[in-house]
N, C-alpha and C. Protein backbone atom coordinates (compact mmCIF):
# COMPACT_ATOMS: atom_id res chain seq x y z
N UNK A 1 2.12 0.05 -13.63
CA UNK A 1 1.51 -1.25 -13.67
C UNK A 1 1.97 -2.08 -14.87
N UNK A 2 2.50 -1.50 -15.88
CA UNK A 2 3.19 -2.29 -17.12
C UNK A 2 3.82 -3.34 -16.67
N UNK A 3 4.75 -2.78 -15.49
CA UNK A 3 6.02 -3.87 -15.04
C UNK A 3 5.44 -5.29 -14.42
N UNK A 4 4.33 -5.01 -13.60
CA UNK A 4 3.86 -6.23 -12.79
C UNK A 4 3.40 -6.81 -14.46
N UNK A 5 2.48 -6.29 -15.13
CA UNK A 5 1.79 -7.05 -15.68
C UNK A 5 2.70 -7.79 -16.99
N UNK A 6 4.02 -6.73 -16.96
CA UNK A 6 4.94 -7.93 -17.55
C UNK A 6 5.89 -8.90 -17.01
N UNK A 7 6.06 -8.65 -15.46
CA UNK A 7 6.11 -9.83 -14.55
C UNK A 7 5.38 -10.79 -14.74
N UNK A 8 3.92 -10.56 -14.56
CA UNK A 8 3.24 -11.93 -14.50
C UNK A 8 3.76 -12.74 -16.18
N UNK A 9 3.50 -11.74 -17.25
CA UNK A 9 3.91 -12.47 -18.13
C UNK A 9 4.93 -13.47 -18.45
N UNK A 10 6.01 -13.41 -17.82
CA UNK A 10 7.21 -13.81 -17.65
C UNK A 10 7.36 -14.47 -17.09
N UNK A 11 6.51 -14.68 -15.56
CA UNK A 11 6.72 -15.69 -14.62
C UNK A 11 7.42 -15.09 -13.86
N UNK A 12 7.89 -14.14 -13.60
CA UNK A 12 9.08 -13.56 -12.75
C UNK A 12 8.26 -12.95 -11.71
N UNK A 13 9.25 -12.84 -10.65
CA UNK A 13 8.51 -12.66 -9.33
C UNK A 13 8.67 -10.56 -9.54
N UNK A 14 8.01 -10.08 -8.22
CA UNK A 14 7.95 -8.75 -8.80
C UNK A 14 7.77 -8.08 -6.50
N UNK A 15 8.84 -6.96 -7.26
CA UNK A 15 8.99 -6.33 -5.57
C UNK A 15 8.73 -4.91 -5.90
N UNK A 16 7.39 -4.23 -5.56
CA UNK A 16 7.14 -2.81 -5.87
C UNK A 16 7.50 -1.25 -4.83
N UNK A 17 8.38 -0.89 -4.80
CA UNK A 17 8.73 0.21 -4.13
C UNK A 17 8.05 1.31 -4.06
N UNK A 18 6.46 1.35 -4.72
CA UNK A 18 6.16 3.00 -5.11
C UNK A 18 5.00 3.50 -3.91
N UNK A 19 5.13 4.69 -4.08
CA UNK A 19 4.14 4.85 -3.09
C UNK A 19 3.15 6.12 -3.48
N UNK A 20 2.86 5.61 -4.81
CA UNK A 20 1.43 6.29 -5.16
C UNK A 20 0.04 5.65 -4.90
N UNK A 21 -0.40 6.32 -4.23
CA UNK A 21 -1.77 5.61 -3.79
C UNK A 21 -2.77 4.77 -4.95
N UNK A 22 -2.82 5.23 -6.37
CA UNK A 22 -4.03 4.75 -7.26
C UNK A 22 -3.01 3.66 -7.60
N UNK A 23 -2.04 3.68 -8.32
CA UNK A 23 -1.12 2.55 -8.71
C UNK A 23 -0.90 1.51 -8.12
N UNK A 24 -1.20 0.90 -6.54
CA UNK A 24 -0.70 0.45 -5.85
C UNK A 24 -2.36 -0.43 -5.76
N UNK A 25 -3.46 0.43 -5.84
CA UNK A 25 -4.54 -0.12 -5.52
C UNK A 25 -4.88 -1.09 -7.40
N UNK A 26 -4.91 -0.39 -8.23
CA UNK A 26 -4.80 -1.39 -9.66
C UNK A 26 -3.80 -2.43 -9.50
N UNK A 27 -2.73 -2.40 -8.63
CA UNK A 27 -1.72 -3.38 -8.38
C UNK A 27 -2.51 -4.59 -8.12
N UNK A 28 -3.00 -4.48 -6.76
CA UNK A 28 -3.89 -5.24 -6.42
C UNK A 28 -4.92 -6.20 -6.93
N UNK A 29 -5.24 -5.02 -7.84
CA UNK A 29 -6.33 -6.04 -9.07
C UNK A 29 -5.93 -7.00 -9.73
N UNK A 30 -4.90 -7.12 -9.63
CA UNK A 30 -3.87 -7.97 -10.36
C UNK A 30 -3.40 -9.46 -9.55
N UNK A 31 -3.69 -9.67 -8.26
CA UNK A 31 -3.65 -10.47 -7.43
C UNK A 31 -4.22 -12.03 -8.23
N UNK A 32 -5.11 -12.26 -8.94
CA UNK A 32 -5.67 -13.54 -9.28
C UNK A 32 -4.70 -13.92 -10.44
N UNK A 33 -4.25 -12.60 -11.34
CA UNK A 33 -3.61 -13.23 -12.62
C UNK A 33 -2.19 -13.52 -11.76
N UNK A 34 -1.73 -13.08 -11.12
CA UNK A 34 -0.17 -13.40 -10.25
C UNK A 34 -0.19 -14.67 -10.08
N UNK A 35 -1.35 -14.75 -9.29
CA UNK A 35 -1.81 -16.31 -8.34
C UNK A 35 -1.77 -17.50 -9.53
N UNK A 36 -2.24 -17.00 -10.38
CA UNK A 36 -2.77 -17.98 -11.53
C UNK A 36 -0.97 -18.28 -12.32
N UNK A 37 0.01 -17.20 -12.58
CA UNK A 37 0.94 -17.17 -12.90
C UNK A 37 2.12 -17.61 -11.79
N UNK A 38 1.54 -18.40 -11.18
CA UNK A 38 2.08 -18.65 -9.76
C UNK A 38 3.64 -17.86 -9.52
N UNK A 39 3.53 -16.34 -9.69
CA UNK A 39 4.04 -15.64 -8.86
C UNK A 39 3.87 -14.78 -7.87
N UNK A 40 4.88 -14.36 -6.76
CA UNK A 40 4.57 -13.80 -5.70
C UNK A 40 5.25 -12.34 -6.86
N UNK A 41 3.67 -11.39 -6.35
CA UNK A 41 4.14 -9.58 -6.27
C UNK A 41 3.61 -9.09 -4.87
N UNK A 42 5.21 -8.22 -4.32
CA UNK A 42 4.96 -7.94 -3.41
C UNK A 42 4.75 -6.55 -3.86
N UNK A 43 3.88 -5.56 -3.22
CA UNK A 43 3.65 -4.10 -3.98
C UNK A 43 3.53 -3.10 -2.07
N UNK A 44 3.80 -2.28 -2.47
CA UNK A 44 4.30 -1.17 -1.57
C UNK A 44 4.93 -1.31 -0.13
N UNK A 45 6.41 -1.91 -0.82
CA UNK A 45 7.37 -2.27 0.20
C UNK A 45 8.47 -1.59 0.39
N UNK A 46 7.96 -0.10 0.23
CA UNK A 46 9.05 0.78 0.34
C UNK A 46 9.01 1.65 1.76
N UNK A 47 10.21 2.09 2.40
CA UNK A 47 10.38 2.46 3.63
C UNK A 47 9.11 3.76 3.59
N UNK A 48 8.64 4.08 2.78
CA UNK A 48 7.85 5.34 2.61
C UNK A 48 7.10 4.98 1.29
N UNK A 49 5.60 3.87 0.96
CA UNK A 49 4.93 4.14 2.42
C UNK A 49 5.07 2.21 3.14
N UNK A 50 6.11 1.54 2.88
CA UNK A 50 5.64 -0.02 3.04
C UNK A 50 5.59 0.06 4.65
N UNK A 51 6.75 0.66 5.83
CA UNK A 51 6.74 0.72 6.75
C UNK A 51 5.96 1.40 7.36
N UNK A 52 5.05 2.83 6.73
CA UNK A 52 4.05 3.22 7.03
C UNK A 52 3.00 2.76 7.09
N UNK A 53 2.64 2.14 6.18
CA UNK A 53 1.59 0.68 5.93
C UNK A 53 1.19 0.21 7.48
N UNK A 54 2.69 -0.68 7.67
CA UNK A 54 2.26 -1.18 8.79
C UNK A 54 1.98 -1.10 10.01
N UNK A 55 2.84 0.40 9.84
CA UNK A 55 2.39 1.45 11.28
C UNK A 55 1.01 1.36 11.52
N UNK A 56 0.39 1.70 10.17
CA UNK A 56 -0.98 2.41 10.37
C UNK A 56 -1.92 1.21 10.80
N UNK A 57 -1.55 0.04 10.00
CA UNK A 57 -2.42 -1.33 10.21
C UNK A 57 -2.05 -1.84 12.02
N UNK A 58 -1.07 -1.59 12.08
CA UNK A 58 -0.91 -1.90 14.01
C UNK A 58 -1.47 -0.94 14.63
N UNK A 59 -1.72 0.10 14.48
CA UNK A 59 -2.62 1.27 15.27
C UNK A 59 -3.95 1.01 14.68
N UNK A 60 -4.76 0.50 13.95
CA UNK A 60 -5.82 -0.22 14.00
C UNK A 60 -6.63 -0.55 15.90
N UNK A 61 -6.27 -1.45 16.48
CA UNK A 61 -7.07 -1.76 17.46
C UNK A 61 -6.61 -0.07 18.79
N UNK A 62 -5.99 0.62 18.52
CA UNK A 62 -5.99 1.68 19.22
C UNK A 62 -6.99 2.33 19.29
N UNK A 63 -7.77 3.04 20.58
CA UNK A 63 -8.96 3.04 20.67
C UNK A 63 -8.73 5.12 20.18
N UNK A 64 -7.65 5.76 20.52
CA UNK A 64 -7.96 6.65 20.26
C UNK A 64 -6.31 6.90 19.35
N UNK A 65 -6.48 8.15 18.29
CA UNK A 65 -4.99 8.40 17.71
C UNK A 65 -4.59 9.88 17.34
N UNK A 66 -4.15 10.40 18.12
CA UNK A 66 -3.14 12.09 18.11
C UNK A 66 -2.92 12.06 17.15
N UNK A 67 -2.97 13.06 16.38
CA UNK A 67 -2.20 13.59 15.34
C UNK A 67 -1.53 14.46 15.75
N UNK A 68 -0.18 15.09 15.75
CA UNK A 68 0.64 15.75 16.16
C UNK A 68 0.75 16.58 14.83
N UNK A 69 1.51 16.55 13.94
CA UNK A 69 1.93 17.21 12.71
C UNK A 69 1.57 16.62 11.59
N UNK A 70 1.24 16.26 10.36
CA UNK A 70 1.24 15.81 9.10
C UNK A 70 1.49 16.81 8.35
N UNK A 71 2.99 16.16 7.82
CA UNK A 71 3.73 17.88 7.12
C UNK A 71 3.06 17.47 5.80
N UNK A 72 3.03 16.38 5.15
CA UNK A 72 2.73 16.47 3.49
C UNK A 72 0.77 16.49 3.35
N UNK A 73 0.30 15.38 4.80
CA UNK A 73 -1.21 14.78 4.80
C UNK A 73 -1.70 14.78 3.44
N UNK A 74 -2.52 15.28 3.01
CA UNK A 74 -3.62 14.77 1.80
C UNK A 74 -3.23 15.36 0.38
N UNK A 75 -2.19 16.44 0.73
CA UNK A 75 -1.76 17.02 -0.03
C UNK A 75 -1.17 16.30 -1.37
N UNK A 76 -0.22 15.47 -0.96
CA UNK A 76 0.62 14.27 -1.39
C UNK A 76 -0.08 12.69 -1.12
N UNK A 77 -1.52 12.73 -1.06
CA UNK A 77 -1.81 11.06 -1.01
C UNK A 77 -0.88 10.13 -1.62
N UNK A 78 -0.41 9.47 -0.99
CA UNK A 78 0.22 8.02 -0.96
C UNK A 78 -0.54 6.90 -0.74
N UNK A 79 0.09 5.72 -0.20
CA UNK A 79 -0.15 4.11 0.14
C UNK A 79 -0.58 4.90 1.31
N UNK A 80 0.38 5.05 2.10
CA UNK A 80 0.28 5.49 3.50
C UNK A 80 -0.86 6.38 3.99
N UNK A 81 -1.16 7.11 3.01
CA UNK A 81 -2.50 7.92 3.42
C UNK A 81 -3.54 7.09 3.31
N UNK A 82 -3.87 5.90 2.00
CA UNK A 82 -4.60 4.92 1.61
C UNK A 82 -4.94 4.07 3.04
N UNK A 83 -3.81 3.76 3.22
CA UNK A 83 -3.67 2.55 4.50
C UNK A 83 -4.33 3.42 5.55
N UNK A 84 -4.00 4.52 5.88
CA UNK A 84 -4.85 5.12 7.11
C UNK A 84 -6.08 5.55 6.96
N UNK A 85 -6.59 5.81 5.62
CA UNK A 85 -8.15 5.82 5.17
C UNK A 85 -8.88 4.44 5.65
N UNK A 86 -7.98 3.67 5.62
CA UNK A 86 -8.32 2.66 6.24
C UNK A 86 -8.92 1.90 7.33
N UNK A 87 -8.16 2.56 8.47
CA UNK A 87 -8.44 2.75 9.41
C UNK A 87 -9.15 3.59 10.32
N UNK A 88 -10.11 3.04 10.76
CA UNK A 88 -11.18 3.91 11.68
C UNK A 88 -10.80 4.39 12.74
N UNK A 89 -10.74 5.77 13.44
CA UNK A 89 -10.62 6.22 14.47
C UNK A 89 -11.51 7.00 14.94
N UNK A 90 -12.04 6.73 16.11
CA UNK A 90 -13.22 7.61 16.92
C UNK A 90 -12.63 8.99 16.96
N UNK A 91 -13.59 10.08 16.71
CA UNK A 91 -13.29 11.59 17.06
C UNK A 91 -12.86 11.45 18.60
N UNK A 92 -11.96 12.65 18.62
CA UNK A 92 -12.05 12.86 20.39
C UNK A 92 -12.31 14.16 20.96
């Protein structure tokens, strides 16, 4: 979080690749001073978890969701695990 928060300082725009789950959520907290520093930070836009992200946010209105395998699951929390905490799915 150093880097964003010396982005905002700077004025410089900021593109975050990481995909640790707590880091990503303090990222966030950071949203008003960005706004206020009128820069754009984009934060967990990495193929693992940014594209996972959005997997998980489009399977949102799916009424039911298989799990097949989760080789790393909770073991390794990420964004991606974050983002699917997210999301509600009925038992089946």
């Amino acid at each position: 979080m150093p880097t964003l928060k010396s982005a905002i300082e700077a004025g410089c725009h900021y593109v975050d690749i990481r995909d640790d789950a707590q880091p990503t959520v303090d990222m966030l907290e950071l949203h008003e001073q960005a706004s206020q520093a009128g820069i754009v930070a984009l934060v967990g836009c990495g193929v693992s978890p940014g594209t996972l992200n959005v997997l998980a946010r489009d399977a949102e209105p799916f009424r039911r969701c298989f799990v097949d395998r989760c080789p790393v699951g909770l073991q390794f929390p990420g964004a991606a695990c974050l983002a699917l905490s997210r999301v509600s799915f009925p038992r089946v």
